[in-house]
C-alpha atoms as a PDB file:
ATOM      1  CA  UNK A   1      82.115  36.966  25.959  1.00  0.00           C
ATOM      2  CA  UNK A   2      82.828  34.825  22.987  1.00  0.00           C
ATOM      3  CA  UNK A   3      84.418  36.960  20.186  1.00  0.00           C
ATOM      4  CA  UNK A   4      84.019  35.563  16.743  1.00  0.00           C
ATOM      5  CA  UNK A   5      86.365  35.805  13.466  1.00  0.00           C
ATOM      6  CA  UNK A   6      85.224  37.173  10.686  1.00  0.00           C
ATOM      7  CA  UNK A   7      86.360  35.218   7.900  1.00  0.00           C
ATOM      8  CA  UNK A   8      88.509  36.787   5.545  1.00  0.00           C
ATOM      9  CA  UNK A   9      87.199  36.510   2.280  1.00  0.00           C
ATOM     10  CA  UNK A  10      83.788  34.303   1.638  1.00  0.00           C
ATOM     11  CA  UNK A  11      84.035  30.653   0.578  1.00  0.00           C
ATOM     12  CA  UNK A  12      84.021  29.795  -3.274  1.00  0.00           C
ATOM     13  CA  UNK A  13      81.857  27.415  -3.022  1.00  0.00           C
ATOM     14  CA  UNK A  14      78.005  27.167  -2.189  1.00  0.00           C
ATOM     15  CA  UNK A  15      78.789  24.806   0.529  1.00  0.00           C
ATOM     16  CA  UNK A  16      76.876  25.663   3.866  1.00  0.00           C
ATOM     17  CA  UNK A  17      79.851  26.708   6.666  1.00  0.00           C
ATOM     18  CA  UNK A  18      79.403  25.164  10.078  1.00  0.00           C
ATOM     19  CA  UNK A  19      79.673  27.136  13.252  1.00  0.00           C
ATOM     20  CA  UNK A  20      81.596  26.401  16.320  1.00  0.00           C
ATOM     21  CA  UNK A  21      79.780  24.910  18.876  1.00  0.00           C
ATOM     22  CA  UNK A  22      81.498  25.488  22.187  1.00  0.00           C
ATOM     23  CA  UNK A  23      82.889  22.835  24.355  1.00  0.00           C
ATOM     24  CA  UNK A  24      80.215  21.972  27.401  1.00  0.00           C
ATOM     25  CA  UNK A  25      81.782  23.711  30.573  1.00  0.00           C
ATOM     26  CA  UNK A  26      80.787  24.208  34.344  1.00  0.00           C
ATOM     27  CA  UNK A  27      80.036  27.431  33.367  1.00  0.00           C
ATOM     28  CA  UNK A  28      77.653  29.160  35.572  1.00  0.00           C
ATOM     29  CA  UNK A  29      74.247  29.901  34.991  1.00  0.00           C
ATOM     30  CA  UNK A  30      73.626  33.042  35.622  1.00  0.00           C
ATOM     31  CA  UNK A  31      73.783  35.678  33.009  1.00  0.00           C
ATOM     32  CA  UNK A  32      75.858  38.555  35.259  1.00  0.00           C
ATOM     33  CA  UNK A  33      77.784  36.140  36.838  1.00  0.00           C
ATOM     34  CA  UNK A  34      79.122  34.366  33.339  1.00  0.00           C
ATOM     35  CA  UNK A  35      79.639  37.880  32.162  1.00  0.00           C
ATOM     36  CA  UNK A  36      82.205  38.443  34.846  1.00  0.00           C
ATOM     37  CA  UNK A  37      83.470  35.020  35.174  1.00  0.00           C
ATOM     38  CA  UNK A  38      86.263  34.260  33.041  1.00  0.00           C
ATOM     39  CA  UNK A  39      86.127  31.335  30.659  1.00  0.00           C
ATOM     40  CA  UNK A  40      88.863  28.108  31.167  1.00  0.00           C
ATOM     41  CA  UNK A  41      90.729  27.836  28.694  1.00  0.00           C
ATOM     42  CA  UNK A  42      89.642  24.266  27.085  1.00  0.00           C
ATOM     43  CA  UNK A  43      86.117  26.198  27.190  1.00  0.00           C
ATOM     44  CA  UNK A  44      87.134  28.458  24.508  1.00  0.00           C
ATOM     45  CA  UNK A  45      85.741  27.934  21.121  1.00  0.00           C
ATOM     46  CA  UNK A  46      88.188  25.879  19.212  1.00  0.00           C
ATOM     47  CA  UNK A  47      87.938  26.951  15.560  1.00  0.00           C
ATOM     48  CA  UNK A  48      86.662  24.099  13.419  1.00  0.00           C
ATOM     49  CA  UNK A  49      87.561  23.437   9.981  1.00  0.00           C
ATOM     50  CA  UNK A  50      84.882  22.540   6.853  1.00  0.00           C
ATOM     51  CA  UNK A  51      86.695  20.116   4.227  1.00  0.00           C
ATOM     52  CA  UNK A  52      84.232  19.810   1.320  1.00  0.00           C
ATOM     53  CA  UNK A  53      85.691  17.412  -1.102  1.00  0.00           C
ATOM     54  CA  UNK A  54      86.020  18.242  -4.331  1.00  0.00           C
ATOM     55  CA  UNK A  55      83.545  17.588  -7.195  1.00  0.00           C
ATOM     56  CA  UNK A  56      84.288  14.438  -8.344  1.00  0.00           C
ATOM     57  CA  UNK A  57      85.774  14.674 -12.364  1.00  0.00           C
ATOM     58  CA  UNK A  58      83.268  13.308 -14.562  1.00  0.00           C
ATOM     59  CA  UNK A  59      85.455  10.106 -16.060  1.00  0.00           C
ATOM     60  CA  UNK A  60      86.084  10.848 -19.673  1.00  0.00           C
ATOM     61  CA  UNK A  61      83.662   9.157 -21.970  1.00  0.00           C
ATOM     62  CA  UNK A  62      85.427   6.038 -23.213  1.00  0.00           C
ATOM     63  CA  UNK A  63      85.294   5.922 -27.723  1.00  0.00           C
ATOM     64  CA  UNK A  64      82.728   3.210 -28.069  1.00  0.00           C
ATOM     65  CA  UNK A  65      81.686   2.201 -31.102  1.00  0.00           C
ATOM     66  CA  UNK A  66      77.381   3.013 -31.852  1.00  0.00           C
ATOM     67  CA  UNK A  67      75.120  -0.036 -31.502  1.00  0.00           C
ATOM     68  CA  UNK A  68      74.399  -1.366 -34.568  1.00  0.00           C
ATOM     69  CA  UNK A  69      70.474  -0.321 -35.543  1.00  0.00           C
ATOM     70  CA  UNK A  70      67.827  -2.881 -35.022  1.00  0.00           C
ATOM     71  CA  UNK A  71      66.816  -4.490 -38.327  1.00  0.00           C
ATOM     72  CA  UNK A  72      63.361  -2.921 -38.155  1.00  0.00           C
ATOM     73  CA  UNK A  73      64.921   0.098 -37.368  1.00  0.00           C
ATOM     74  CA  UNK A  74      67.261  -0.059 -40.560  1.00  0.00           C
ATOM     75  CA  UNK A  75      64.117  -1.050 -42.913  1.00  0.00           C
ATOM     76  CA  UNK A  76      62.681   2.081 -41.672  1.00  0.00           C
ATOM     77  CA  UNK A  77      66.124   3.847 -41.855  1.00  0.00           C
ATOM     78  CA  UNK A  78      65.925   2.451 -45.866  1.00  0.00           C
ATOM     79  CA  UNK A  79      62.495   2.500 -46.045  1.00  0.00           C
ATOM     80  CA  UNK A  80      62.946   6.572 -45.490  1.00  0.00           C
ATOM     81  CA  UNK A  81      65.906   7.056 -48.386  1.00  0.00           C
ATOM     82  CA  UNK A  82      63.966   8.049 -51.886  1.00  0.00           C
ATOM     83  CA  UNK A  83      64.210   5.242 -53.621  1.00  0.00           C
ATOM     84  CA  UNK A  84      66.146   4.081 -57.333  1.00  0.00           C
ATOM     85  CA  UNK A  85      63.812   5.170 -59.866  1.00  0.00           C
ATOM     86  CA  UNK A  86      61.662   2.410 -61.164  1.00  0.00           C
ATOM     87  CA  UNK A  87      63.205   0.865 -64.286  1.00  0.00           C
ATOM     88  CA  UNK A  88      60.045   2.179 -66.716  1.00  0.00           C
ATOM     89  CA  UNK A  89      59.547  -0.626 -69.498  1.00  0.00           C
ATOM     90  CA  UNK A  90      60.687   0.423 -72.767  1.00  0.00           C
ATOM     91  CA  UNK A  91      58.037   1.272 -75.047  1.00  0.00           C
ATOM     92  CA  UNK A  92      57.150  -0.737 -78.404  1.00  0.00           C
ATOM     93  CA  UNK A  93      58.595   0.609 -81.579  1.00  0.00           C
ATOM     94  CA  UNK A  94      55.641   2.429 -83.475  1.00  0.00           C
ATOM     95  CA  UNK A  95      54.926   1.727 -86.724  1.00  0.00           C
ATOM     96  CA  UNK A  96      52.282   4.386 -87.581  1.00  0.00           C
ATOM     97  CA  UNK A  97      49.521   3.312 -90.775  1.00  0.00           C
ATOM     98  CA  UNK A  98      50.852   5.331 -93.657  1.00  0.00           C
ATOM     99  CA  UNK A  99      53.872   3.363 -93.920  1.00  0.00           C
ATOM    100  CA  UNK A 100      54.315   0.247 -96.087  1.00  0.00           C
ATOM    101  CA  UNK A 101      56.995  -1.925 -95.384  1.00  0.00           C
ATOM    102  CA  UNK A 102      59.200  -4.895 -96.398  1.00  0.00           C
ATOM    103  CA  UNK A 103      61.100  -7.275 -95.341  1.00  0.00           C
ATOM    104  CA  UNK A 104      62.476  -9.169 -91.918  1.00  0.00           C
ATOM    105  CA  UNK A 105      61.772  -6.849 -88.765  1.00  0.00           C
ATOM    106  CA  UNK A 106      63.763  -8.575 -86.107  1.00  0.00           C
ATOM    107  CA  UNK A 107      64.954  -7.641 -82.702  1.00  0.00           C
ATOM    108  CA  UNK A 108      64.727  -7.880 -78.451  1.00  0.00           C
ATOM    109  CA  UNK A 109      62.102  -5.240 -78.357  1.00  0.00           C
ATOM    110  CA  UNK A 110      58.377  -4.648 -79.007  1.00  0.00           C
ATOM    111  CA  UNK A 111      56.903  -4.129 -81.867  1.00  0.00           C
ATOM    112  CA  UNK A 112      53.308  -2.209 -82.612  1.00  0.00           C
ATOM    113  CA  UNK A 113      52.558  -2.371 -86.070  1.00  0.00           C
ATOM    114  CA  UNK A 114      49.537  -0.664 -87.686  1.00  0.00           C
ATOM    115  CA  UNK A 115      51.406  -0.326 -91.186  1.00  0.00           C
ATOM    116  CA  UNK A 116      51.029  -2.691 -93.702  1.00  0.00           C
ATOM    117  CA  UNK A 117      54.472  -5.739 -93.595  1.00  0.00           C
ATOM    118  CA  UNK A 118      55.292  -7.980 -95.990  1.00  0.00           C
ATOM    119  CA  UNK A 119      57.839 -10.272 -94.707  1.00  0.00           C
ATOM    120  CA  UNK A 120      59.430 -12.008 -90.987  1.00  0.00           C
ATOM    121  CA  UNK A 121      59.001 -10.715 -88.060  1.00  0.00           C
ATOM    122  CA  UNK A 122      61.549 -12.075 -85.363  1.00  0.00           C
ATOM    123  CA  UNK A 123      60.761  -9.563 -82.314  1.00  0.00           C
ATOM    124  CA  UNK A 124      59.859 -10.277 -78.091  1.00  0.00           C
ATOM    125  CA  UNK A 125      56.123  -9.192 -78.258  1.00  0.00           C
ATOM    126  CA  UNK A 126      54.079  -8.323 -81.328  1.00  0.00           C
ATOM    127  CA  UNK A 127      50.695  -6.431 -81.299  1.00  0.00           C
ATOM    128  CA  UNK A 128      49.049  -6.191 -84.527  1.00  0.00           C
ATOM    129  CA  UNK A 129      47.187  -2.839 -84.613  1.00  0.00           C
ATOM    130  CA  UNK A 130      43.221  -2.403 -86.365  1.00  0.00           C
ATOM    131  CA  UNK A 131      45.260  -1.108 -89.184  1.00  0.00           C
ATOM    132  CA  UNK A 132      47.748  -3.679 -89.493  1.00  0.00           C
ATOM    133  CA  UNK A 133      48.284  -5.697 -92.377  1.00  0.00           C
ATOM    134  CA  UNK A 134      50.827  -8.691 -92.208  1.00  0.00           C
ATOM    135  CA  UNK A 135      51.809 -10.867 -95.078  1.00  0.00           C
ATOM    136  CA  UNK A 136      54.556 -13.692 -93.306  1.00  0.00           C
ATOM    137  CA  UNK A 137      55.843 -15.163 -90.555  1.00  0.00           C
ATOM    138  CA  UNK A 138      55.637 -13.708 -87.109  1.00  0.00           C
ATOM    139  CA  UNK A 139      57.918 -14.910 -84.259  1.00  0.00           C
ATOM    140  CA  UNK A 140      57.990 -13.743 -80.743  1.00  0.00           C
ATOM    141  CA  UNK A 141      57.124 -14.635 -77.179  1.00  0.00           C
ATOM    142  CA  UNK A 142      53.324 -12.897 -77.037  1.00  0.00           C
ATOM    143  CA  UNK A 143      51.713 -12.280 -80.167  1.00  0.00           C
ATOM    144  CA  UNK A 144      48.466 -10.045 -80.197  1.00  0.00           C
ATOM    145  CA  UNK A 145      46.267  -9.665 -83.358  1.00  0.00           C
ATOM    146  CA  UNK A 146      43.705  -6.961 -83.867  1.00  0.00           C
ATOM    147  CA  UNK A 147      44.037  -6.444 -87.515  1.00  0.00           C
ATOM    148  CA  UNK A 148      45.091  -9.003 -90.334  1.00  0.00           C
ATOM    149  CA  UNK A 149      47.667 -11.224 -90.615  1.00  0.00           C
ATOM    150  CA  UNK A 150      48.015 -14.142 -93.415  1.00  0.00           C
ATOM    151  CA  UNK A 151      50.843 -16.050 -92.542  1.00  0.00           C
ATOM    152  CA  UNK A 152      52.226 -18.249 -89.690  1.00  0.00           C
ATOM    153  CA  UNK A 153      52.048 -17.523 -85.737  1.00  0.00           C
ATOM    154  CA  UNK A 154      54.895 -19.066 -83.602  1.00  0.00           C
ATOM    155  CA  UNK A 155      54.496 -17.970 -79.775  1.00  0.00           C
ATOM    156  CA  UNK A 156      54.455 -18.384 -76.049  1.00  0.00           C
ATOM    157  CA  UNK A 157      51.180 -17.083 -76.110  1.00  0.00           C
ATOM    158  CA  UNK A 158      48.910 -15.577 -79.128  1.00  0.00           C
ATOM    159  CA  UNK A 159      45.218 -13.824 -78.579  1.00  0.00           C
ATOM    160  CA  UNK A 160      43.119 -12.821 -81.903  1.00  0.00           C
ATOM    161  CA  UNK A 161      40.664 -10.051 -80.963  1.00  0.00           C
ATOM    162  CA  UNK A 162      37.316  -9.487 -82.222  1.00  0.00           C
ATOM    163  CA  UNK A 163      37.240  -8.316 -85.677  1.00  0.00           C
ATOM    164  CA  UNK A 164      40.637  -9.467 -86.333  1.00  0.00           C
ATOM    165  CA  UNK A 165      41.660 -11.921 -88.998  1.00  0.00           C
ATOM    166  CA  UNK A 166      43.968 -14.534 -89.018  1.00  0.00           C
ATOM    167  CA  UNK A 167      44.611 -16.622 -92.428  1.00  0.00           C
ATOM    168  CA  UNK A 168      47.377 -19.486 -91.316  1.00  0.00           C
ATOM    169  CA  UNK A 169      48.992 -22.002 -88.533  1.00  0.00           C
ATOM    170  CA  UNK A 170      49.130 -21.061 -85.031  1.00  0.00           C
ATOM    171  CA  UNK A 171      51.891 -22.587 -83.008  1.00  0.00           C
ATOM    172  CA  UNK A 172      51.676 -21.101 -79.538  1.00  0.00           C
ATOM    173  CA  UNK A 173      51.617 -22.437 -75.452  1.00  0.00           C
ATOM    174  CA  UNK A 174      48.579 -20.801 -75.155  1.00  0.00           C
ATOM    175  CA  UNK A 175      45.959 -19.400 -77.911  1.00  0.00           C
ATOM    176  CA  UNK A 176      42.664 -17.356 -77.347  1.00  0.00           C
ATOM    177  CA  UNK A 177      40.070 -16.569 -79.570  1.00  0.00           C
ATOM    178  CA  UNK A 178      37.802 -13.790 -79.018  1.00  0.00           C
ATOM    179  CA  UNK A 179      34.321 -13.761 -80.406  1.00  0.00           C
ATOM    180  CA  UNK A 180      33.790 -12.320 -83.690  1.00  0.00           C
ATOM    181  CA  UNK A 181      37.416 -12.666 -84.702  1.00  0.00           C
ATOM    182  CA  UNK A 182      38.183 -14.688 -87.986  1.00  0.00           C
ATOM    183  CA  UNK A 183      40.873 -17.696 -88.132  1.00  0.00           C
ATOM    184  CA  UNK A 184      41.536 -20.298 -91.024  1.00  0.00           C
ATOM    185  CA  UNK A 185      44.694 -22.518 -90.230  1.00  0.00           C
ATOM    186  CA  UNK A 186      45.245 -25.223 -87.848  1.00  0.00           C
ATOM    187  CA  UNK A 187      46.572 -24.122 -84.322  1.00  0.00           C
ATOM    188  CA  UNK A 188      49.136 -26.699 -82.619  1.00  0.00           C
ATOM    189  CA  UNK A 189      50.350 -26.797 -79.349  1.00  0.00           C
ATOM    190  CA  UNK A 190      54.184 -25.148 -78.955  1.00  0.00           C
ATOM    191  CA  UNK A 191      56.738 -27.711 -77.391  1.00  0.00           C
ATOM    192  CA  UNK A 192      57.896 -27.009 -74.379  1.00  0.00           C
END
């Protein structure tokens, strides 16, 4: 009978073993007479040999530089960073109606005056409060009047409001007069 070896110590791998197959012989085919009949010896199981190759290294990942992001996705990536505060305009310098002033008022800001001036003003945007009083010259780049003001205009752009009053030239790019407001001078278009 065929004896078989009993391998020593199991594989350390999962791979499946093989078993011998033996070599086709003239061996009879009866079951008591291949008992008792000895086997040739090329008929005896030749032991066969597995090779399982080894796993196959995984190749080192090469340093590649990241792809660049798509420019939609580096609007979003932008889009998702809080952004830089909102510069907040500056707010006009207040002059409240219990003061009474004198003078030349001059400067980049803005100016909201509800006291009573008497003098220049030389300032970026001018608003004439209901409680304003102005006896001059006002200069600036917007001018709006909702109280008084007897003296000259010079501006980019000037608006009298209803119930204002306005008692002298207006030199401005662009003048509006609201119903119900008051003006005596001439107004005359501001060179370009």
């Amino acid at each position: 009978m065929f004896a078989r070896k009993k391998p020593a110590s199991p594989p350390e791998t999962s791979t499946p073993m093989s078993t011998p197959t033996p070599a086709p012989t003239d061996a009879p085919t009866d079951f008591l007479e291949a008992a008792t009949t000895p086997l040739p010896e090329a008929a005896a199981p030749a032991e066969t040999s597995t090779l399982t190759p080894a796993p196959a290294e995984a190749p080192e990942a090469a340093a590649t530089p990241a792809p660049e992001p798509a420019p939609a996705a580096a609007s979003a990536a932008r889009a998702a960073r809080p952004a830089a505060p909102a510069a907040r305009p500056k707010p006009a310098s207040f002059l409240a109606g219990n003061l009474a002033l004198t003078g030349t008022l001059s400067g980049e800001g803005d100016v909201h005056l509800d006291a009573a001036f008497d003098g220049e003003i030389r300032v970026r945007d001018v608003t004439v409060g209901a409680g304003g009083r102005v006896k001059g010259m006002v200069t600036g780049r917007r001018i709006e009047v909702l109280g008084n003001v007897h003296g000259g205009l010079v501006a980019d752009e000037v608006r009298v409001r209803a119930n204002a009053e306005v008692d002298g030239d207006v030199t401005s790019g662009s003048f509006s007069l609201e119903a119900g407001a008051r003006f005596e001078g001439r107004s005359t278009r501001k060179p370009r």
